[in-house]
C-alpha atoms as a PDB file:
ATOM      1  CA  UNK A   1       1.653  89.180  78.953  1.00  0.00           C
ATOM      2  CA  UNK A   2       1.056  90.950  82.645  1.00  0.00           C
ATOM      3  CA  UNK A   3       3.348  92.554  83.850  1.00  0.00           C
ATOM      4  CA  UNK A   4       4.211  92.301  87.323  1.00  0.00           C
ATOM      5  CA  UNK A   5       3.433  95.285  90.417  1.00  0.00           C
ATOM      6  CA  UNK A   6       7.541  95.688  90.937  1.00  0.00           C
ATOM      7  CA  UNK A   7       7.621  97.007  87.059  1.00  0.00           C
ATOM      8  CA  UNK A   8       4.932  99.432  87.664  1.00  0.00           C
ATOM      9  CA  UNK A   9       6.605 100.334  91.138  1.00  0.00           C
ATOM     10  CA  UNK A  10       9.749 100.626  89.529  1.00  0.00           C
ATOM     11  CA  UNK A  11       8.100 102.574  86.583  1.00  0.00           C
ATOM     12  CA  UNK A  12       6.116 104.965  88.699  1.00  0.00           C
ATOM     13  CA  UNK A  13       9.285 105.821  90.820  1.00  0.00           C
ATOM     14  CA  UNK A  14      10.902 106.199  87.650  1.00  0.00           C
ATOM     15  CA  UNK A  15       8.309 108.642  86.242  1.00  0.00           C
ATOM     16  CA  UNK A  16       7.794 110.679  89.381  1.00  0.00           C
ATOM     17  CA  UNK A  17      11.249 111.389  89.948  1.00  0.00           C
ATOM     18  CA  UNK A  18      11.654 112.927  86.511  1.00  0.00           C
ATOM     19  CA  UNK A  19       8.804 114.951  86.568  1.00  0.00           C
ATOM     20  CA  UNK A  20      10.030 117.045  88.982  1.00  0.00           C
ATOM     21  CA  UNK A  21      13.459 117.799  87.384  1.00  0.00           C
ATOM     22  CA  UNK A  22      11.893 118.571  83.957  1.00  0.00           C
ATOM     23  CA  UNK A  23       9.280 120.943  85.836  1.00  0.00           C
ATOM     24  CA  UNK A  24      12.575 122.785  87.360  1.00  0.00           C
ATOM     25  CA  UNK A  25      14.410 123.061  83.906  1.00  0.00           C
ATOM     26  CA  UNK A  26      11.377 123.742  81.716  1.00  0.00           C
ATOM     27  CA  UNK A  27      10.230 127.059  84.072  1.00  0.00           C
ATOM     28  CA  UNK A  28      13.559 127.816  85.253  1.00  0.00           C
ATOM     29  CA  UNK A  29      13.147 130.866  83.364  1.00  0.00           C
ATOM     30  CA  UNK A  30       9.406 132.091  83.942  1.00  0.00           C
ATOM     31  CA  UNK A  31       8.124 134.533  86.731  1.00  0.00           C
ATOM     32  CA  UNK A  32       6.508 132.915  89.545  1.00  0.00           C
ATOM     33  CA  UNK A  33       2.963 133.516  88.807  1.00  0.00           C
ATOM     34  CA  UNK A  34       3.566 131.812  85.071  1.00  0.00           C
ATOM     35  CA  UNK A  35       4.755 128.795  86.240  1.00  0.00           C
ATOM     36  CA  UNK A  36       2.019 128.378  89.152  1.00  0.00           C
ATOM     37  CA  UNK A  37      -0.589 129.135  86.330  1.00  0.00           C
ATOM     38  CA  UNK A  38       1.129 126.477  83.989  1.00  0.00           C
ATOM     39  CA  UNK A  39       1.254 123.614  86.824  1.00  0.00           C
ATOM     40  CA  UNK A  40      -2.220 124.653  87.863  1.00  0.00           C
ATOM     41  CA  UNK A  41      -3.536 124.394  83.948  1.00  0.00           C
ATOM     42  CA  UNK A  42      -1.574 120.831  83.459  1.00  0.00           C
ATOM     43  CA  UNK A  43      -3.532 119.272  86.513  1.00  0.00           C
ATOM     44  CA  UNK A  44      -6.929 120.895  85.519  1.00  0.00           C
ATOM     45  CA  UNK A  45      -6.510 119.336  82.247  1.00  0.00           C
ATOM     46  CA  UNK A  46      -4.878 115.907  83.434  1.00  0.00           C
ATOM     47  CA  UNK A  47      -7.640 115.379  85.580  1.00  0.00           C
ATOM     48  CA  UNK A  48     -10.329 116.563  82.861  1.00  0.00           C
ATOM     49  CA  UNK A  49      -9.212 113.607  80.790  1.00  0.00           C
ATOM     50  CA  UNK A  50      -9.032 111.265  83.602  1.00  0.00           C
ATOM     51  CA  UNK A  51     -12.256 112.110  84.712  1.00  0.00           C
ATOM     52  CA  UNK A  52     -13.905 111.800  81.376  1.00  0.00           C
ATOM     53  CA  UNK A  53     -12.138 108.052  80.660  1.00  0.00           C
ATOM     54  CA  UNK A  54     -13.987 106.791  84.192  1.00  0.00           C
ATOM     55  CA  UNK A  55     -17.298 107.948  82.486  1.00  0.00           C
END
């Protein structure tokens, strides 16, 4: 079954949204420099993997 481009609109607004606020609870807590080096690691290794599935 395919699902239609409004679900995966809906979904990626969805998604997006809630990243942010569980970015802002998880390193409420951590120093500045921590939580730029943990953001920075997450998209190094996010694109890694994406990179490698195109190959």
């Amino acid at each position: 079954m395919k699902l239609s481009g409004l679900f995966y609109s809906l979904l990626t607004a969805l998604l997006w949204g809630m990243a942010s606020i569980l970015d802002k609870l998880g390193l409420a807590k951590a120093s500045p420099i921590v939580a730029v080096t943990l953001r920075s690691l997450a998209v190094c290794i996010a694109s890694f993997i994406a990179m490698i599935k195109m190959v």
